[in-house]
Protein backbone atom coordinates (compact mmCIF):
# COMPACT_ATOMS: atom_id res chain seq x y z
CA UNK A 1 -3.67 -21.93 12.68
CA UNK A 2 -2.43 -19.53 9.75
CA UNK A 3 0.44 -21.52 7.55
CA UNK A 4 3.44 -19.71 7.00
CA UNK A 5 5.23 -20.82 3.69
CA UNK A 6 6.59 -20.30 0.64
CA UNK A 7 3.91 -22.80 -1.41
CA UNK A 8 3.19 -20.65 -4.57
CA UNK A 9 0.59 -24.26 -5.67
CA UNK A 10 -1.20 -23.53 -2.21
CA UNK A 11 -1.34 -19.76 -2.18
CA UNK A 12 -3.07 -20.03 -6.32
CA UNK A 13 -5.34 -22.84 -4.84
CA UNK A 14 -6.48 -20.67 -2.11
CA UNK A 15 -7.24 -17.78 -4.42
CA UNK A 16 -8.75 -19.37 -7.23
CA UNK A 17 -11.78 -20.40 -4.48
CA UNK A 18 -12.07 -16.77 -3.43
CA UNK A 19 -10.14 -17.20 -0.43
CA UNK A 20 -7.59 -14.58 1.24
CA UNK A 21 -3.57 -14.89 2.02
CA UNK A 22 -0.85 -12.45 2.96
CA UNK A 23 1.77 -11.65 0.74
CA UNK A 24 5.03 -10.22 1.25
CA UNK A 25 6.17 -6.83 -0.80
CA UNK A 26 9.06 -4.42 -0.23
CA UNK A 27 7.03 -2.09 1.73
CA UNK A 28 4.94 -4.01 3.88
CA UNK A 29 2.87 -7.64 3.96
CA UNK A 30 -0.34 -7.33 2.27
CA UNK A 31 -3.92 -8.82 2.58
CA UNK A 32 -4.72 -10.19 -0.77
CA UNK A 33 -7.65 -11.48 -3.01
CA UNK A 34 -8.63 -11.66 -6.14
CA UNK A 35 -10.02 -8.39 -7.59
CA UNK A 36 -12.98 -9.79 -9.43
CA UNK A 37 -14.24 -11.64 -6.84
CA UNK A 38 -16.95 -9.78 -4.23
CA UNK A 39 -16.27 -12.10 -1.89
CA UNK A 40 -13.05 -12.03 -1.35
CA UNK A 41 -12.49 -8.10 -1.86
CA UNK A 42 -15.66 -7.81 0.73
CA UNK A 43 -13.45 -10.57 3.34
CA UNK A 44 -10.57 -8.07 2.76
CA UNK A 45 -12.64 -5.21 3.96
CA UNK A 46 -14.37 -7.29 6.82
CA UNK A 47 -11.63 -9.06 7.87
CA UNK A 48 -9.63 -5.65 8.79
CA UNK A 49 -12.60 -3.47 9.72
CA UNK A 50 -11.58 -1.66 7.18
CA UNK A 51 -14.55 1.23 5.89
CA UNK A 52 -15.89 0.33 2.45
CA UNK A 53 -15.19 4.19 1.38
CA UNK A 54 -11.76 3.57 1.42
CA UNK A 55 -10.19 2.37 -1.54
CA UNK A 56 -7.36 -0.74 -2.28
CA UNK A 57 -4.87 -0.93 -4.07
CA UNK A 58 -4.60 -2.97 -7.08
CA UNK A 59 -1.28 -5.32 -7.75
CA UNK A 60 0.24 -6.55 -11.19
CA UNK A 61 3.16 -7.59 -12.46
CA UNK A 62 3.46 -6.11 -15.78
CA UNK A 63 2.70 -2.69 -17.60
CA UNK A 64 1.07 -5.04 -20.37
CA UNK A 65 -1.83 -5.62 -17.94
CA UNK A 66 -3.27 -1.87 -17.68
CA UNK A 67 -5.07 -1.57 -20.27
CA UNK A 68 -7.53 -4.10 -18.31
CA UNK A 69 -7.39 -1.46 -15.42
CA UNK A 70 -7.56 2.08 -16.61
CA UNK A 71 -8.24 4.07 -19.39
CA UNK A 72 -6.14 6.51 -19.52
CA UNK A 73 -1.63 6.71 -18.58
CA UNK A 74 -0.85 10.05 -18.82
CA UNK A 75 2.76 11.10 -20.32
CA UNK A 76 4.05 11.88 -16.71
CA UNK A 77 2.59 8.01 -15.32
CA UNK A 78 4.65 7.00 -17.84
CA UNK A 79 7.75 8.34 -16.89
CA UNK A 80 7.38 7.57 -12.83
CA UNK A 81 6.67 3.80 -13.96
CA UNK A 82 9.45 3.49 -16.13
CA UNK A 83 11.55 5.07 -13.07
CA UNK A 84 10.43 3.14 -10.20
CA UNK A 85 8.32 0.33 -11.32
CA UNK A 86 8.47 -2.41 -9.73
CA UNK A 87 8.59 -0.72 -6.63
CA UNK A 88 7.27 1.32 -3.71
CA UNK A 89 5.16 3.62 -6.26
CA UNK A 90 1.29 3.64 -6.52
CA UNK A 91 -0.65 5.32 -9.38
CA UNK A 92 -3.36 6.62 -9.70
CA UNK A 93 -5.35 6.38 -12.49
CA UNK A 94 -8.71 6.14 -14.78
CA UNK A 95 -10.33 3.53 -14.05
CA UNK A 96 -11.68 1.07 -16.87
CA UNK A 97 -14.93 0.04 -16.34
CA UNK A 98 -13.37 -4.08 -16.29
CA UNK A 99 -12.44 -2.63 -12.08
CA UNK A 100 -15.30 -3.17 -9.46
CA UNK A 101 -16.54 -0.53 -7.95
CA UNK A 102 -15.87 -1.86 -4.56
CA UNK A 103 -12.27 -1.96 -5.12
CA UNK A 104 -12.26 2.21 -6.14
CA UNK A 105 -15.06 2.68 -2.94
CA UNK A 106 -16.86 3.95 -6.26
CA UNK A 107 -14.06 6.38 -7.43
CA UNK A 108 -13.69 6.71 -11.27
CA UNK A 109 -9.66 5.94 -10.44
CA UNK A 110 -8.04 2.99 -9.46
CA UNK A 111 -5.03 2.84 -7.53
CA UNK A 112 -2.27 0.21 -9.08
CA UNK A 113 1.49 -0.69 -8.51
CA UNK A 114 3.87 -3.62 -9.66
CA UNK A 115 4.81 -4.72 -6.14
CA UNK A 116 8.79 -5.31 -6.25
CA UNK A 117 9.47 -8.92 -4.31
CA UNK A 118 10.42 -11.63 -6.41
CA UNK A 119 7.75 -14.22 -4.45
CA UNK A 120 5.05 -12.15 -5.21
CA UNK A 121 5.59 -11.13 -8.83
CA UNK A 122 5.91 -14.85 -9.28
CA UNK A 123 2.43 -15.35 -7.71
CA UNK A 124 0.91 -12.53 -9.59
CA UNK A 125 2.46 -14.02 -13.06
CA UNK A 126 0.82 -17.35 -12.10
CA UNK A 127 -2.80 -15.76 -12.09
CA UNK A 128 -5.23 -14.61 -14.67
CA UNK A 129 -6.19 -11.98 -12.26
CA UNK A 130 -4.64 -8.86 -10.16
CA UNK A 131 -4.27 -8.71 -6.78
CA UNK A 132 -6.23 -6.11 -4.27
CA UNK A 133 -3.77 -6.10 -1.41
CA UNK A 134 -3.70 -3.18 1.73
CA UNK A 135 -2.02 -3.93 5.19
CA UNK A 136 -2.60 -6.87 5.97
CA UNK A 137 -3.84 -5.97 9.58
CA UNK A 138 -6.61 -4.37 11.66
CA UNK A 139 -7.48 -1.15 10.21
CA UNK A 140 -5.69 1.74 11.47
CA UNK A 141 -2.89 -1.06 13.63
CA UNK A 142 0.96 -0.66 13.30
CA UNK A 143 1.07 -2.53 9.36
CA UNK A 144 3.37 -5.65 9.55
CA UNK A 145 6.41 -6.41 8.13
CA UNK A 146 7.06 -9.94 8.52
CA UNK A 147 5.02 -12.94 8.38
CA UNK A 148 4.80 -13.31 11.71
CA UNK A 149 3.34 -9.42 12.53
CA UNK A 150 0.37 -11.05 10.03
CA UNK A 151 -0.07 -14.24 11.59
CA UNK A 152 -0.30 -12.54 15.22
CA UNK A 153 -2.98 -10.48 14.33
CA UNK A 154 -5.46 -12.72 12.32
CA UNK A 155 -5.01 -15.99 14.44
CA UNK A 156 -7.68 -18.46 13.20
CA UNK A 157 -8.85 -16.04 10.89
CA UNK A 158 -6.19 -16.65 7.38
CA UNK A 159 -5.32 -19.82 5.82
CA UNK A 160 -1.84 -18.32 4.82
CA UNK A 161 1.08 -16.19 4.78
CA UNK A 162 3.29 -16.15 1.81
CA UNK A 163 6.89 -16.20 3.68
CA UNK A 164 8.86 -13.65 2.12
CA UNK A 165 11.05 -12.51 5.26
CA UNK A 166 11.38 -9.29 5.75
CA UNK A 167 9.77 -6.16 4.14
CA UNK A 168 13.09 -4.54 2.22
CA UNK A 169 11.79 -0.71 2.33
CA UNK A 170 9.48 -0.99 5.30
CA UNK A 171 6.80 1.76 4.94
CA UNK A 172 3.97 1.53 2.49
CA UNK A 173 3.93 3.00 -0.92
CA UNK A 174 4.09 6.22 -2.34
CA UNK A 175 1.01 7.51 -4.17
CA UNK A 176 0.66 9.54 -7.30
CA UNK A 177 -2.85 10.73 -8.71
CA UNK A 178 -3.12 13.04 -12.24
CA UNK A 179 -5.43 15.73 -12.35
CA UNK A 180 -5.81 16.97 -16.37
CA UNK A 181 -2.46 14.94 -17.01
CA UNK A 182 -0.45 16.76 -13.81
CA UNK A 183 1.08 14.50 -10.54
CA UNK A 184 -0.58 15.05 -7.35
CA UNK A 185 1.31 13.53 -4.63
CA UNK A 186 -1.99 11.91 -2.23
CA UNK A 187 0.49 9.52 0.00
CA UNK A 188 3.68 9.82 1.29
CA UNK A 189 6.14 6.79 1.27
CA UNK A 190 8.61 4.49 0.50
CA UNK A 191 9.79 6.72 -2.52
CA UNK A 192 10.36 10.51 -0.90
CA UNK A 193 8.60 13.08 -2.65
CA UNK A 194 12.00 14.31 -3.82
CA UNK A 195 12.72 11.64 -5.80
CA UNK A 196 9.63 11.85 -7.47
CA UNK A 197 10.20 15.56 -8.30
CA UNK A 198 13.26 14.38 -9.93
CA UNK A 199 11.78 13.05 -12.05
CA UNK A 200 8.37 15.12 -13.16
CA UNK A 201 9.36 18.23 -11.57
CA UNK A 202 7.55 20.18 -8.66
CA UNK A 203 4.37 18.08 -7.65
CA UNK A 204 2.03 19.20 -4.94
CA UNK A 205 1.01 17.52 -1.53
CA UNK A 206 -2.85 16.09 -1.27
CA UNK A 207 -2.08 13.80 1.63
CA UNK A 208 -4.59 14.25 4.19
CA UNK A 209 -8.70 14.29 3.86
CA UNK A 210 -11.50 12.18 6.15
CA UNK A 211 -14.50 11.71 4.45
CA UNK A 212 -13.67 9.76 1.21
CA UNK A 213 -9.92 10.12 0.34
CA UNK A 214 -8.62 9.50 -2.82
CA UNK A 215 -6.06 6.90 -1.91
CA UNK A 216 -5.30 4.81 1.30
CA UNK A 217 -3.36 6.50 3.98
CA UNK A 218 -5.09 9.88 3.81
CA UNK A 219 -6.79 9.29 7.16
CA UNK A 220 -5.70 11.34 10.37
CA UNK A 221 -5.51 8.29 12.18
CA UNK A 222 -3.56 5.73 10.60
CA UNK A 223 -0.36 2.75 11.93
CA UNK A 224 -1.37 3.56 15.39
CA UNK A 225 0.06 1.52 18.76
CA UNK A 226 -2.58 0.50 21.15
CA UNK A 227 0.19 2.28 23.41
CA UNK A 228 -0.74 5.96 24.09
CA UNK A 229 2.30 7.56 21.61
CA UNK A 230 3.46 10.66 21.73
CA UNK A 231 6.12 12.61 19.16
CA UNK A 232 8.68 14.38 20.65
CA UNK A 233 11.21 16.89 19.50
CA UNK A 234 13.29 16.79 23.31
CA UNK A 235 12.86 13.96 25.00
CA UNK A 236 13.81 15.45 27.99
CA UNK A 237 11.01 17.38 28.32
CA UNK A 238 8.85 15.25 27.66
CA UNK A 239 9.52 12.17 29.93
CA UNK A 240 9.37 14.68 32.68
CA UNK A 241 5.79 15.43 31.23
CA UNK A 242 5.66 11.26 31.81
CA UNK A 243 6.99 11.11 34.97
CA UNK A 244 6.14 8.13 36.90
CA UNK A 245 4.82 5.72 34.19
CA UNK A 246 6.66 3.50 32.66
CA UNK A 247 8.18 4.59 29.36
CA UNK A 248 9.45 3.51 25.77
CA UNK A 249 11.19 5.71 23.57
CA UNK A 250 11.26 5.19 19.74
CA UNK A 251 14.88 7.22 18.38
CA UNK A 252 16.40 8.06 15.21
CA UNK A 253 19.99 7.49 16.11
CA UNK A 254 20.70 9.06 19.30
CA UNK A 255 20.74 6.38 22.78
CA UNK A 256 19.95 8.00 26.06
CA UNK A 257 20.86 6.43 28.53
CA UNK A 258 18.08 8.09 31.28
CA UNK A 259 16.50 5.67 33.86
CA UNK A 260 13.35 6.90 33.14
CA UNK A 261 13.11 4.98 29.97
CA UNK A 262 11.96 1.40 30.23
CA UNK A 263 13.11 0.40 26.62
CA UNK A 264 14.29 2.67 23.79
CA UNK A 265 14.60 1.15 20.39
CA UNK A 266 17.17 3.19 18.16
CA UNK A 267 16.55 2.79 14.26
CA UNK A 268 20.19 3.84 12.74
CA UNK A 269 22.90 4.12 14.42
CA UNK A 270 24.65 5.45 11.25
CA UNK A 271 21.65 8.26 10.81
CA UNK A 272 20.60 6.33 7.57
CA UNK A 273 17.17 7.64 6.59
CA UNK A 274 16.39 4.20 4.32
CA UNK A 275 17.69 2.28 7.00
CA UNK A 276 14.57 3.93 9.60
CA UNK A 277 12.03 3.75 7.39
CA UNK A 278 12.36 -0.25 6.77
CA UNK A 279 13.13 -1.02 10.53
CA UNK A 280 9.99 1.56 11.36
CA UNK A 281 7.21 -0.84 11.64
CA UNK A 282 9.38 -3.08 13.11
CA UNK A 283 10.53 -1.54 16.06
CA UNK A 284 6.89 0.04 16.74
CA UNK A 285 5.30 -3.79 17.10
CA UNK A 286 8.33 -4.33 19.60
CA UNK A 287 7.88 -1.31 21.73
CA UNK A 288 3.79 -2.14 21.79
CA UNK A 289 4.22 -5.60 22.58
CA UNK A 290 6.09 -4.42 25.97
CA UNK A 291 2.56 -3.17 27.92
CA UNK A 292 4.05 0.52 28.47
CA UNK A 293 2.34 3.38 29.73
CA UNK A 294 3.22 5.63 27.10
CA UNK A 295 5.67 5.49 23.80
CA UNK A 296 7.51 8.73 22.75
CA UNK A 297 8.53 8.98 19.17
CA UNK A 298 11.41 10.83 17.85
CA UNK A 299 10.29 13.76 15.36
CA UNK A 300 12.66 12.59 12.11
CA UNK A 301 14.60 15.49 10.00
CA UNK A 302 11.54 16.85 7.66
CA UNK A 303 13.34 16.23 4.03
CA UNK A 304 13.59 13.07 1.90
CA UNK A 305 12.16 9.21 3.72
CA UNK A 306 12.55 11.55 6.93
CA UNK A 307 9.34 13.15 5.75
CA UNK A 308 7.46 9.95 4.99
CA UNK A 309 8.54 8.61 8.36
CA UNK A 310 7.21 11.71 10.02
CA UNK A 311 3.78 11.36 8.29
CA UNK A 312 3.45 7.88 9.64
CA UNK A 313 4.20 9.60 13.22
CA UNK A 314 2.22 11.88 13.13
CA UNK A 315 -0.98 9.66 12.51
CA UNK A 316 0.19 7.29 14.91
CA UNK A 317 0.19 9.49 17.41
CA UNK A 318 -1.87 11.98 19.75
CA UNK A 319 -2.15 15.09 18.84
């Protein structure tokens, strides 16, 4: 039976013998270990089925500690961590040759972020190591944001979950690489690519790729329902494409009230973008706990978290 508490004494004890827990963030619960140990960063890998050529990310909880973890912070890194760290924003960077190769799947880069929840920054400050933390669930399931999403899917299989209630922004991070000193944007998320721009100008898009991505979340096939899921754009149409089975419906704001839907789960009734994106995850484990034929998902306005809830969709989904 996983334990579910807030025990910072047990969660150091667990990974000071090389052993994995959960901990909560502000995007979504992660499946951590320490990064210097190839045990516990190979249990992270096994114990989501997760493919070795896809890389982790790496969690501190100050700025102080890079220059353990990369080799390079390029003028630009500098000014989206002053702006949003902590928080929802991954970067990037040169690795220093301190970072396993297993944690980079071999990559000269490592991917880092200062997670913003105050439970886990305490844990981190507590350690004389960083955290590698993904998802903490199956590879390519819906990613959990609560403790008990976590505890559901590894029964018998983790000692802990850090209980740090529920995940504030709700979809995972945004990711930022530098190529010759200039943002690429490889990962949608929690902070839209707008606000990014804001603050270092135009960046492009390098969010999708197969065979060895960059960063997590790249894959086509990614925070998937074992529910067959479809996006719509008119529902209408589409549950008569579904006639007959038995249907849930995932909307933005707008209830129908059609008795071909079996549940519907609305995410704002206000139309609040940031409100979606954290109740996302959420309302996906719901709807897939329900044994439906077939989910239909709501295609969100393409502009701001709308188009980081639309990338997380779209790779749920069948195309």
């Amino acid at each position: 039976m996983t334990l579910i508490s807030q025990d910072l004494d047990k969660a150091i004890s667990l990974l000071n013998q090389d052993e994995l827990i959960a901990i909560p963030t502000e995007t979504v619960y992660g499946l951590a270990g320490n990064i210097y140990s190839e045990k516990a960063i190979r249990s992270i890998f096994a114990l989501k089925k997760r493919p070795l050529f896809n890389p982790l990310i790496v969690h501190i909880h100050s700025i102080d500690q890079l220059e353990n973890l990369t080799t390079e912070f390029p003028e630009k890194a500098k000014q989206l961590a002053k702006q949003f760290w902590p928080g929802p924003l991954t970067l990037l960077l040169k690795k220093h040759p301190n970072v396993p190769d297993l944690i980079t799947a071999g990559k000269d880069t490592v991917a880092i972020r200062i997670p913003n929840h105050p439970l886990t920054l305490a844990l981190l400050s507590k350690l004389n190591y960083p955290l590698a933390a993904p998802s903490a669930n199956p590879f390519g399931s819906i990613s959990p944001t609560n403790a008990l999403h976590v505890a559901d899917y590894f029964v018998g299989q983790l000692p802990m979950v850090l209980e740090g209630g529920q995940c504030k922004n709700g979809i995972e991070s945004t990711i930022v690489g530098f190529e010759n000193g200039e943002p690429i944007l490889y990962r949608l998320g929690a902070i839209s690519q707008e606000d990014i721009e804001r603050v270092v100008g135009q960046i492009p898009l390098k969010n999708k790729k197969e065979n060895a991505p960059e960063a997590p979340g790249m894959l086509s096939r990614h925070y998937a329902p074992s529910t067959t899921t479809y996006i719509y754009t008119n529902l209408e149409e589409s549950l008569t494409q579904h006639a007959g089975k038995k249907i849930g419906v995932l909307a933005f704001q707008q209830d129908y009230n059609n008795p071909a839907i079996a549940h519907i789960e609305r995410l704002s009734t206000s139309g609040s973008l940031v409100e979606s994106a954290a109740k996302l995850y959420a309302a996906l484990h719901t709807l897939d706990r329900l044994q439906l034929d077939v989910l239909l998902v709501e295609k969100f306005p393409d502009n701001e978290l709308g188009k980081s809830i639309n990338d997380r969709l779209e790779r749920a989904t069948k195309k």
